[in-house]
Protein backbone atom coordinates (compact mmCIF):
# COMPACT_ATOMS: atom_id res chain seq x y z
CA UNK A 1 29.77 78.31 34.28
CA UNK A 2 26.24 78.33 33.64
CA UNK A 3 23.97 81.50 35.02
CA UNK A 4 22.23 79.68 37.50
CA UNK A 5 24.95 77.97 38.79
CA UNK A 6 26.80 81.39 39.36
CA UNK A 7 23.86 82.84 40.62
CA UNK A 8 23.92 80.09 43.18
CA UNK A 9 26.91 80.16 44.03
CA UNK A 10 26.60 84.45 44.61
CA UNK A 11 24.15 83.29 46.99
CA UNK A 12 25.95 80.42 48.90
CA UNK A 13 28.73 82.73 49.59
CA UNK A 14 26.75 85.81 51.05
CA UNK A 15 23.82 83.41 52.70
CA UNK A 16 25.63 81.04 53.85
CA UNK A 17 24.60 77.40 53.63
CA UNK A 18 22.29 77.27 55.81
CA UNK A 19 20.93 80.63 55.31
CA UNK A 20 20.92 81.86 58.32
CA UNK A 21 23.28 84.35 60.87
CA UNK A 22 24.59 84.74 64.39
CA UNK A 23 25.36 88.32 66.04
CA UNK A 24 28.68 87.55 66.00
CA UNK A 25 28.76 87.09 62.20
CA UNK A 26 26.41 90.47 62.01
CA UNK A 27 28.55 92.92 64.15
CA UNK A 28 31.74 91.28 62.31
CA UNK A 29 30.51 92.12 58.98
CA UNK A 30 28.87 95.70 60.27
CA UNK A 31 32.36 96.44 61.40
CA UNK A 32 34.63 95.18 58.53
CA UNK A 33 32.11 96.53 55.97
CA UNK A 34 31.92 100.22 57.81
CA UNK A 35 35.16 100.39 58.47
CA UNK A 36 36.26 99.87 55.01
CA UNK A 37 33.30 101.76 53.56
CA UNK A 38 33.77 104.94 55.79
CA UNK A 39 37.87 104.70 54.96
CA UNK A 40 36.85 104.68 51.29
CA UNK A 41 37.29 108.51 50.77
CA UNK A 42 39.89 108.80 53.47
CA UNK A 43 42.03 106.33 51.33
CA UNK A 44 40.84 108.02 47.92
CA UNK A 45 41.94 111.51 49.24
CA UNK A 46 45.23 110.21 50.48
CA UNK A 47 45.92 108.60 47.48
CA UNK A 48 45.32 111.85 45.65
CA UNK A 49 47.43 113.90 48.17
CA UNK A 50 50.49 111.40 47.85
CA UNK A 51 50.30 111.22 43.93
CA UNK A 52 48.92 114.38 42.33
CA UNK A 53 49.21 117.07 44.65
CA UNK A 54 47.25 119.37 46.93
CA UNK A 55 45.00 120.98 44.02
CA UNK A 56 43.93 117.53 42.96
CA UNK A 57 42.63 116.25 46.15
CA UNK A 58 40.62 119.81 46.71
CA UNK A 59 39.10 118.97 43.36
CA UNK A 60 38.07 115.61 44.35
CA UNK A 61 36.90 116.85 47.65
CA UNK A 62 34.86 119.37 46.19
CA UNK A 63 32.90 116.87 43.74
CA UNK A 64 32.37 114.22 46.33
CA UNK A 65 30.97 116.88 48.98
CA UNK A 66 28.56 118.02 45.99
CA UNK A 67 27.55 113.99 45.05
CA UNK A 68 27.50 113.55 48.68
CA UNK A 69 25.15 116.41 49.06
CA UNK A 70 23.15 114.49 45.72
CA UNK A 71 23.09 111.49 46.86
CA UNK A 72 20.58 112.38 49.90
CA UNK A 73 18.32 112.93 46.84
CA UNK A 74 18.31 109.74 45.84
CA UNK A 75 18.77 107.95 49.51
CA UNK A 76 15.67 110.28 50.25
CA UNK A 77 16.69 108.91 53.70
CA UNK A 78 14.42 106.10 53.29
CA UNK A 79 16.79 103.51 54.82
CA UNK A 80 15.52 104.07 58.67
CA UNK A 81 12.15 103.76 57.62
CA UNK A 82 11.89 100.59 55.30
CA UNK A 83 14.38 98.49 58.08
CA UNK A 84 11.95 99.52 60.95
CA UNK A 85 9.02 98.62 58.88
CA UNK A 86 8.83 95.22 60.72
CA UNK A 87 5.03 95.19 59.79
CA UNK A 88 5.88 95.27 55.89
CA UNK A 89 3.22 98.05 55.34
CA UNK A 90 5.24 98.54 52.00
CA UNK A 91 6.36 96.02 49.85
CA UNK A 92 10.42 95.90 48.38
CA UNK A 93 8.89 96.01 45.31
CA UNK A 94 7.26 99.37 46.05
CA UNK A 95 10.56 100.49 47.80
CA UNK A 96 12.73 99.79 44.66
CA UNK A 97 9.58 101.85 42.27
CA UNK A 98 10.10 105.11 44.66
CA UNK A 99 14.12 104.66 44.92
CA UNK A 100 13.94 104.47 40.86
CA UNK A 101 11.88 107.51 40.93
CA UNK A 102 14.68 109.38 43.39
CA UNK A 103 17.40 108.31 40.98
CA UNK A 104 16.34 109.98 38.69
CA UNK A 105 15.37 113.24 40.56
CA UNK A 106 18.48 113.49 41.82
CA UNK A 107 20.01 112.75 38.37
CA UNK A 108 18.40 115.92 37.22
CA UNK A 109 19.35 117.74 40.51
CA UNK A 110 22.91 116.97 39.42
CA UNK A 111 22.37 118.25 36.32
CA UNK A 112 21.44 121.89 38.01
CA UNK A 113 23.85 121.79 40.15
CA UNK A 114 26.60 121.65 37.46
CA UNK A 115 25.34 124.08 35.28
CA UNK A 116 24.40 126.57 38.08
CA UNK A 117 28.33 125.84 39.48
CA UNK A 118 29.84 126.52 36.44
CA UNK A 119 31.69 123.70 36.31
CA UNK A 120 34.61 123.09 33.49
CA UNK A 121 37.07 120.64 31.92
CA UNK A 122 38.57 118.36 35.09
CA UNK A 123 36.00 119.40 37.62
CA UNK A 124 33.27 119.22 35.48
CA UNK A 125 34.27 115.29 34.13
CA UNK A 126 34.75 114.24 37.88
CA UNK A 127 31.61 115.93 39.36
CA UNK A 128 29.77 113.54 36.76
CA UNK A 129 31.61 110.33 36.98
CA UNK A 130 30.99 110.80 40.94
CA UNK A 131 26.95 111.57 40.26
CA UNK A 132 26.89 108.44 38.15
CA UNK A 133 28.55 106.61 41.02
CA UNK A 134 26.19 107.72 43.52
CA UNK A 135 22.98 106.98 42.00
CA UNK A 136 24.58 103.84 41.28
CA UNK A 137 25.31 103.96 45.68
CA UNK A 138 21.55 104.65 45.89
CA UNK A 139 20.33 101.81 44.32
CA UNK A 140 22.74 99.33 45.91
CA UNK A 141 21.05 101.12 49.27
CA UNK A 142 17.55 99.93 48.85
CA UNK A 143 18.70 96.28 48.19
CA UNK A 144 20.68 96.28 51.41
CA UNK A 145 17.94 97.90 52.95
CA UNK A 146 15.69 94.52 52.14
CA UNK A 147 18.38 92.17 53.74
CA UNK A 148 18.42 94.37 56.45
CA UNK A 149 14.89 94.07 56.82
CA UNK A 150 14.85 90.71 56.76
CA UNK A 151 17.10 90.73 59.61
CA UNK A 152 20.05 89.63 57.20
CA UNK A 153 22.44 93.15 58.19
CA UNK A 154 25.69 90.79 57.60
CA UNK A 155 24.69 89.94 54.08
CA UNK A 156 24.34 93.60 53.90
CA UNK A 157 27.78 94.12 55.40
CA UNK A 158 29.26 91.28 53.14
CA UNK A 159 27.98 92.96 49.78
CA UNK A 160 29.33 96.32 51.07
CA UNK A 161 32.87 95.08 52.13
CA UNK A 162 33.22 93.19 48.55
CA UNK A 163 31.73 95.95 46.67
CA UNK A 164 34.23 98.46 48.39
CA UNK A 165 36.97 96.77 48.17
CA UNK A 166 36.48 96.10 44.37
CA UNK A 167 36.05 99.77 43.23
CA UNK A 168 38.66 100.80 45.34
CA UNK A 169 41.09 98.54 43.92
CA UNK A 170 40.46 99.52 40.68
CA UNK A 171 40.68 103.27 41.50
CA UNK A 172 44.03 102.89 43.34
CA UNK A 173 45.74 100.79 40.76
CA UNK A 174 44.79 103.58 38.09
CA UNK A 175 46.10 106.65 39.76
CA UNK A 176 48.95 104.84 40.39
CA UNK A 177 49.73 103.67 36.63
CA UNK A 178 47.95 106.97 34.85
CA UNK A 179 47.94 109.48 37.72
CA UNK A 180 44.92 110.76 36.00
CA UNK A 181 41.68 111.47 38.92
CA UNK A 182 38.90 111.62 36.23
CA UNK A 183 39.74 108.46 34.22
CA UNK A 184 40.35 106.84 37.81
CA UNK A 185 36.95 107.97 39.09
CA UNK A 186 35.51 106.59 35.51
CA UNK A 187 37.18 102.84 36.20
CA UNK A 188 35.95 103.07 39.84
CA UNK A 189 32.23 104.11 38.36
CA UNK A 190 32.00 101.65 35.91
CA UNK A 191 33.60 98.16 37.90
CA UNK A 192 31.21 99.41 40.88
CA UNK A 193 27.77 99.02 38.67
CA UNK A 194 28.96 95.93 37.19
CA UNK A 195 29.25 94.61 40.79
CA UNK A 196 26.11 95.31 41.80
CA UNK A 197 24.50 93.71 39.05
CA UNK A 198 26.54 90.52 39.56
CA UNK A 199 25.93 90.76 42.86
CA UNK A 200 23.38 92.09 44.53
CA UNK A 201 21.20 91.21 41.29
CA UNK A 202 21.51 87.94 42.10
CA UNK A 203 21.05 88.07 45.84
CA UNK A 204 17.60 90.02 45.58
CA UNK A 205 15.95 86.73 44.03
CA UNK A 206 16.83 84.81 47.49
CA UNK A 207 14.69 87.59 49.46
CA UNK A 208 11.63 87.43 47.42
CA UNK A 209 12.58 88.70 44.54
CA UNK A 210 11.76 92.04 42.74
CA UNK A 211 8.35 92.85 40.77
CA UNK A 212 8.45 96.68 40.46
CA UNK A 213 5.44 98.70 41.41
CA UNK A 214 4.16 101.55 39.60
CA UNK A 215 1.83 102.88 41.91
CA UNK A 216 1.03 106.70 41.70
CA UNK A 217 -0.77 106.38 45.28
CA UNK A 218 2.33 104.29 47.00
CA UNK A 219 5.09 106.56 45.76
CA UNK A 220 3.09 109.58 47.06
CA UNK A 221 2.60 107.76 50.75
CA UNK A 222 6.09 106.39 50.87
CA UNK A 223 7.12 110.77 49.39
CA UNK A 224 5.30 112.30 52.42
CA UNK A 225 5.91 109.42 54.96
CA UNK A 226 9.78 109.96 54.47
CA UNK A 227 9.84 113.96 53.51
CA UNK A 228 11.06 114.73 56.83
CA UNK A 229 14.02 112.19 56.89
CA UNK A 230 14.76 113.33 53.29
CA UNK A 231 15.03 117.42 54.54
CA UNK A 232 16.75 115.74 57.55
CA UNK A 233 19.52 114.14 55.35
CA UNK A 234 19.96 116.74 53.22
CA UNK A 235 20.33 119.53 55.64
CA UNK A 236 22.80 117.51 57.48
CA UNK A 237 25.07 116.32 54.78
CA UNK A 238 24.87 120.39 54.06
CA UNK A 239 26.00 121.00 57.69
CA UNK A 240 28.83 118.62 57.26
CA UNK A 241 30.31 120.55 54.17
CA UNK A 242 29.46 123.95 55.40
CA UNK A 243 32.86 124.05 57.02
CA UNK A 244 34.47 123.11 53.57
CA UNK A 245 32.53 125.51 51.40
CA UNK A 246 33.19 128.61 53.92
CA UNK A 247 36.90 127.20 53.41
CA UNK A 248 36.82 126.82 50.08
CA UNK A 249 35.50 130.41 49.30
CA UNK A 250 37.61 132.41 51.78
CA UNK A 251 41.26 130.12 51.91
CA UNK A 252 40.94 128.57 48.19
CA UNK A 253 41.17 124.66 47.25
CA UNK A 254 44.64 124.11 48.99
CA UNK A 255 43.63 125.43 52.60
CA UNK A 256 40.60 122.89 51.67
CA UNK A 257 42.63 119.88 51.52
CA UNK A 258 44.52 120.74 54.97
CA UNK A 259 41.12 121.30 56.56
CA UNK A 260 40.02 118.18 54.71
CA UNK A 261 43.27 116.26 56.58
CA UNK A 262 42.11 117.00 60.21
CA UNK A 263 38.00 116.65 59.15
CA UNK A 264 38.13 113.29 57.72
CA UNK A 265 39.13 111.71 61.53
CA UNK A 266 35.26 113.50 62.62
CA UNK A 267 33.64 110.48 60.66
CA UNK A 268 35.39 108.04 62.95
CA UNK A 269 32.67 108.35 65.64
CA UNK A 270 29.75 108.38 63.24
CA UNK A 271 31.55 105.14 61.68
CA UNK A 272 31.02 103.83 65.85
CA UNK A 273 27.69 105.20 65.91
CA UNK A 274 26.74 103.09 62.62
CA UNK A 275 28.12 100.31 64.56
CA UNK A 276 26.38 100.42 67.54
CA UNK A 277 23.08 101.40 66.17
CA UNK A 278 22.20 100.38 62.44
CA UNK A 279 22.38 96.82 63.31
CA UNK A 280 19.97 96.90 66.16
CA UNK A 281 17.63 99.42 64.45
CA UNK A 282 15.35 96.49 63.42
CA UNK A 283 15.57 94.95 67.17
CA UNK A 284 14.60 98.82 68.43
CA UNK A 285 11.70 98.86 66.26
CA UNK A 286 10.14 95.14 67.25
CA UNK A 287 10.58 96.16 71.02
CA UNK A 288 8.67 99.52 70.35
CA UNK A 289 6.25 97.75 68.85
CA UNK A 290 5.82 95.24 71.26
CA UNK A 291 5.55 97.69 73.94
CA UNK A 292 8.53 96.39 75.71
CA UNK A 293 9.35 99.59 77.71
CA UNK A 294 12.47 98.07 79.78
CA UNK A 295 14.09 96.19 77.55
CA UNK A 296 13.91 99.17 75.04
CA UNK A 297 15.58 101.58 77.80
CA UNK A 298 18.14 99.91 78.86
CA UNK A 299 19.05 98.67 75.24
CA UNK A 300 19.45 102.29 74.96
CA UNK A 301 21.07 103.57 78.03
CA UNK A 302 23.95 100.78 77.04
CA UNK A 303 24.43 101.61 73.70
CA UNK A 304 24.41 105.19 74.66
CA UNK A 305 27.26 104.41 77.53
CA UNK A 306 29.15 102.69 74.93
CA UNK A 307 28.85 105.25 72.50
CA UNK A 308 30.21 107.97 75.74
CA UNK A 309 33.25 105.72 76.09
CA UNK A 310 34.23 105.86 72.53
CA UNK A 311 34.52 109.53 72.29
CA UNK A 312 36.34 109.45 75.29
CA UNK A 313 38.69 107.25 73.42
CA UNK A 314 38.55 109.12 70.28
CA UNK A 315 39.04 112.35 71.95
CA UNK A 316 42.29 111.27 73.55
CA UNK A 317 43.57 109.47 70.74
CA UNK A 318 42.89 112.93 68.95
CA UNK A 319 45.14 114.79 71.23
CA UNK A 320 47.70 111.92 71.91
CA UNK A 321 48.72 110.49 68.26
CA UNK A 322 46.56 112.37 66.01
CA UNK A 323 48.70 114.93 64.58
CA UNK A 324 51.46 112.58 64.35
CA UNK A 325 49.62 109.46 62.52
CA UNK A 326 48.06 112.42 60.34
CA UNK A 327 51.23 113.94 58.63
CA UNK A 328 52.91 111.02 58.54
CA UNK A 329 49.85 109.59 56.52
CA UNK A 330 49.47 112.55 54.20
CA UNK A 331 53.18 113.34 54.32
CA UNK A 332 52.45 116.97 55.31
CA UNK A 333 53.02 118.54 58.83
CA UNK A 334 49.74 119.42 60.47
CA UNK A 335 51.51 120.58 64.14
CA UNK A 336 49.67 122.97 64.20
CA UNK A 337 46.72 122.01 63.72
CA UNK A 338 46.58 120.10 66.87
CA UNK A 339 44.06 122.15 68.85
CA UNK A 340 41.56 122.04 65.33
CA UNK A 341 41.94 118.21 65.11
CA UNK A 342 40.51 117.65 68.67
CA UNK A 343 37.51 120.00 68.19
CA UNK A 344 36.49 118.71 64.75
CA UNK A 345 36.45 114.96 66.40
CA UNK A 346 33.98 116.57 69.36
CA UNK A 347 32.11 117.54 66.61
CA UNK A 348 32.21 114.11 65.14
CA UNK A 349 30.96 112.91 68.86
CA UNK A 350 28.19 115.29 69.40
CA UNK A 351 27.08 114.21 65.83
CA UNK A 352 26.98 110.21 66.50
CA UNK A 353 24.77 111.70 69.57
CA UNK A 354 22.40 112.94 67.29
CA UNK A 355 22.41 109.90 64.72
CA UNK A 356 21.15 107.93 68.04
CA UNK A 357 18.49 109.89 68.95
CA UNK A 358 17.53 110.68 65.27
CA UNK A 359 17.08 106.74 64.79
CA UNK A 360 15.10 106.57 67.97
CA UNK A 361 12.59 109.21 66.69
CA UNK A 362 12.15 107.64 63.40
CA UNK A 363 11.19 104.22 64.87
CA UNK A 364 8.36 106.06 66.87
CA UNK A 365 7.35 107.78 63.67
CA UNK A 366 8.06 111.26 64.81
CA UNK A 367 9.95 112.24 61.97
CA UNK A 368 8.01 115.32 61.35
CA UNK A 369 9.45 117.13 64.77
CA UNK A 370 12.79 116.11 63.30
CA UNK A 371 12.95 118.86 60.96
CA UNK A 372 13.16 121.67 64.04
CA UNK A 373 16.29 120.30 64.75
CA UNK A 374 18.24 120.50 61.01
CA UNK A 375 16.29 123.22 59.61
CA UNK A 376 17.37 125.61 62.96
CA UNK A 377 20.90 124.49 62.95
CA UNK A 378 21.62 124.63 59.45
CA UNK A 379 20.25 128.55 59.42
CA UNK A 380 22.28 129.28 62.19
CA UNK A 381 25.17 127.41 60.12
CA UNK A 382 24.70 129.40 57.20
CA UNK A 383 25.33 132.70 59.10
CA UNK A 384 27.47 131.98 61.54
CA UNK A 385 30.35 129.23 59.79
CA UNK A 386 31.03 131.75 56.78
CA UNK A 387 31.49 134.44 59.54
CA UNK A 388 33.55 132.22 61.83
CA UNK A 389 35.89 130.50 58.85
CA UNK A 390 36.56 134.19 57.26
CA UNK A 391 37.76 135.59 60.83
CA UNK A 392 39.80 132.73 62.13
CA UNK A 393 40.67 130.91 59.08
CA UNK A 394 40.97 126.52 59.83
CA UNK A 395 39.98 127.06 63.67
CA UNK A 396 36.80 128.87 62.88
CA UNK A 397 36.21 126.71 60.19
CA UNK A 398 36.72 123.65 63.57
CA UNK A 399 34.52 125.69 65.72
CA UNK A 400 31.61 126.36 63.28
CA UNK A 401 31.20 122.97 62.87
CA UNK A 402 31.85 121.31 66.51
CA UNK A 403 29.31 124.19 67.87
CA UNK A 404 26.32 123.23 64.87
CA UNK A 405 26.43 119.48 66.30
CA UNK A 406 25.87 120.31 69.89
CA UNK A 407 23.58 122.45 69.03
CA UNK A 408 21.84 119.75 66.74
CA UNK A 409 22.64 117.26 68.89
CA UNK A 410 20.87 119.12 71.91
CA UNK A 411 17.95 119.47 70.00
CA UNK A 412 17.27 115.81 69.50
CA UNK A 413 17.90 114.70 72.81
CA UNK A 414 15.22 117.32 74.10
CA UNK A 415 12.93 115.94 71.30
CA UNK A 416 13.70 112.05 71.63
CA UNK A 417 13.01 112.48 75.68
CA UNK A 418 10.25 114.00 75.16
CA UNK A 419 8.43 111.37 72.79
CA UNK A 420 9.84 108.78 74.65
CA UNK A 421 8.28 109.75 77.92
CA UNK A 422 4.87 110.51 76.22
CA UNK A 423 5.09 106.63 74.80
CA UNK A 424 6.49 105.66 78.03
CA UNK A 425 3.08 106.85 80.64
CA UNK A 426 0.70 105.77 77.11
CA UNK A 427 2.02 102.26 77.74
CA UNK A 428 1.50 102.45 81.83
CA UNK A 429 -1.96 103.80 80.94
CA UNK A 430 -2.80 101.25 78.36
CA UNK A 431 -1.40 98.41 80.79
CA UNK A 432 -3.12 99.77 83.89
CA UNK A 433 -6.81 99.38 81.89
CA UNK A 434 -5.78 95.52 80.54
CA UNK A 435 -5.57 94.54 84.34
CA UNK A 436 -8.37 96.66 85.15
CA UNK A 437 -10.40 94.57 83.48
């Protein structure tokens, strides 16, 4: 098969033929792909559990919290901002230049970070086969960012589901064979590049292609225009492994990977939140735009009812079958952990809370007051997790992070109601003066 023929045929399959999508083909895709995304680790941490053992999985949760912790580096949480910038006041082109430019920043951030660690021999092989897979996650971001964009989200959720599935595939029939994490993580690294550049290489050319941009004067805009969001990210990815590291210094790697058991279901309602929210980000941002005042309310009082109902569900599912499902999925009796399960997944609810109105205050370009919010909660995190973790062990460990995303969570609501009944009376005022005259 010839190049362009495969390349055409990449794009058939994740266009479509007539290149075009319904919402029913965008919230399938949003769901398959997040669901299978966000299960990624769960499934890579089983695995581990099952087949190596205890100290094995604390090593791989250790090095994915760190290249999770990275990886905001090179995401620079530009994402919100390029998909709500319906008026195109940057070009893809100019996004791809400053996401090249965060690669490798956060390549060199990864480099400190092992050194300073002190990491060595198993650790220290993993840690870097999971930093090459991240910057590898960060460029793949940006692309998906420009179908997004271009109002395309299920080609974005097509190229994630195929992508995921691929390089978890690979690393699951490894550490079956080998039993070996680093050489799995390696396989996993190297089949997920090669995907993106068969497939997402390809796709780019049907959205306009990609001329990069080496503009000193756009990469210092697009640097302060999303400094906030970066701080944001990174702060909040911190206060999502806070628990882990206070467990990991006062319990050791084996209490990790029982707190990591009864964590991982916390992700479950930002997986909801994702899709409620990330596919109607760009719809958010046209009626702000637009001025629609209404429509924009009650778009979010729904999704905000919605997103109430599901941790309702979540909650009692938490209580009802979690424990059970739990240890029979990592073979390892977590009874009595039952009371630490629920409050880590009211954690997980308070934090899809503040993922809504953290979107919302993006899209009206507030994203400066955003960094009250994270840079308060993660200092009271910092003090008061350790503290809570080396007094009650795995429930303080629960607690400290439940109470840091109400508190977060509180923060933005006051903040998002705030600037959305400023925007609210500037509309009334700017619509009383058109009929006026």
């Amino acid at each position: 098969m010839s190049r362009r023929a495969f390349q055409a045929g990449i794009r058939r399959f994740f266009l479509g033929e007539r290149g075009e999508c319904t919402p029913g083909s965008t919230y399938f895709w949003t769901v398959l792909s997040g669901t299978t995304y966000s299960a990624s680790t769960f499934f890579m941490f089983w695995l581990l559990s099952r087949l190596c053992g205890p100290y094995e999985a604390g090593v791989f949760t250790l090095v994915m919290a760190a290249g999770q912790q990275l990886l905001t580096i090179g995401y620079f949480n530009v994402r919100t901002y390029q998909v709500s910038d319906v008026a195109e006041r940057f070009s893809f082109s100019q996004y791809f230049s400053f996401r090249m430019v965060t690669c490798a920043v956060m390549a060199v951030a990864g480099i400190a970070w092992m050194v300073l660690g002190g990491y060595r021999g198993e650790k220290l092989v993993c840690f870097l086969w999971i930093l090459l897979f991240k910057i590898a996650e960060a460029v793949a971001d940006v692309m998906e960012g420009l179908y997004q964009q271009k109002d395309r989200y299920d080609v974005t959720g097509k190229c994630i589901f195929y992508e995921t599935v691929l390089f978890l595939s690979v690393f699951g029939l490894h550490l079956l064979v080998f039993r070996h994490l680093s050489a799995a993580l390696a396989c996993m690294c190297l089949v997920y590049i090669a995907s993106l550049v068969l497939i997402d290489g390809n796709l780019v050319g049907g959205f306009g292609g990609l001329r990069p941009v080496w503009e000193f004067t756009v990469v210092q805009r697009l640097f302060w225009d999303c400094l906030p969001l970066f701080i944001n990210s990174f702060l909040m990815v911190y206060l999502n492994s806070v628990s882990k590291y206070a467990v990991d210094a006062c319990q050791g790697e084996e209490m990790l990977s029982y707190f990591n058991m009864i964590y991982m279901p916390a992700f479950v309602m930002n997986l909801f939140a994702g899709f409620l929210f990330k596919p109607l980000l760009t719809r958010f941002a046209l009626l702000y735009d637009q001025g629609e005042r209404q429509l924009l309310s009650g778009l979010l009082r729904r999704q905000a009812g919605l997103l109430l109902g599901l941790a309702v569900l979540c909650l009692g599912g938490a209580w009802l079958l979690g424990i059970p499902v739990l240890s029979w999925f990592y073979h390892t009796d977590l009874t009595a952990y039952r009371g630490e399960l629920c409050v880590v997944v009211a954690g997980g609810a308070f934090s899809a809370v503040y993922l809504m109105f953290q979107f919302l205050i993006v899209i009206m370009r507030h994203q400066y007051a955003c960094l009250a919010g994270c840079i308060i909660t993660a200092a009271v995190a910092a003090v008061a997790v350790p503290h809570l973790t080396e007094a009650y062990g795995l429930s303080g460990a629960a607690w400290g992070y439940a109470l840091m995303m109400l508190l977060l969570s509180m923060i933005y609501m006051l903040l998002s109601g705030y600037y959305l009944r400023r925007w609210m009376k500037e509309e009334k005022e700017v619509t009383a003066d058109a009929r006026g005259r």
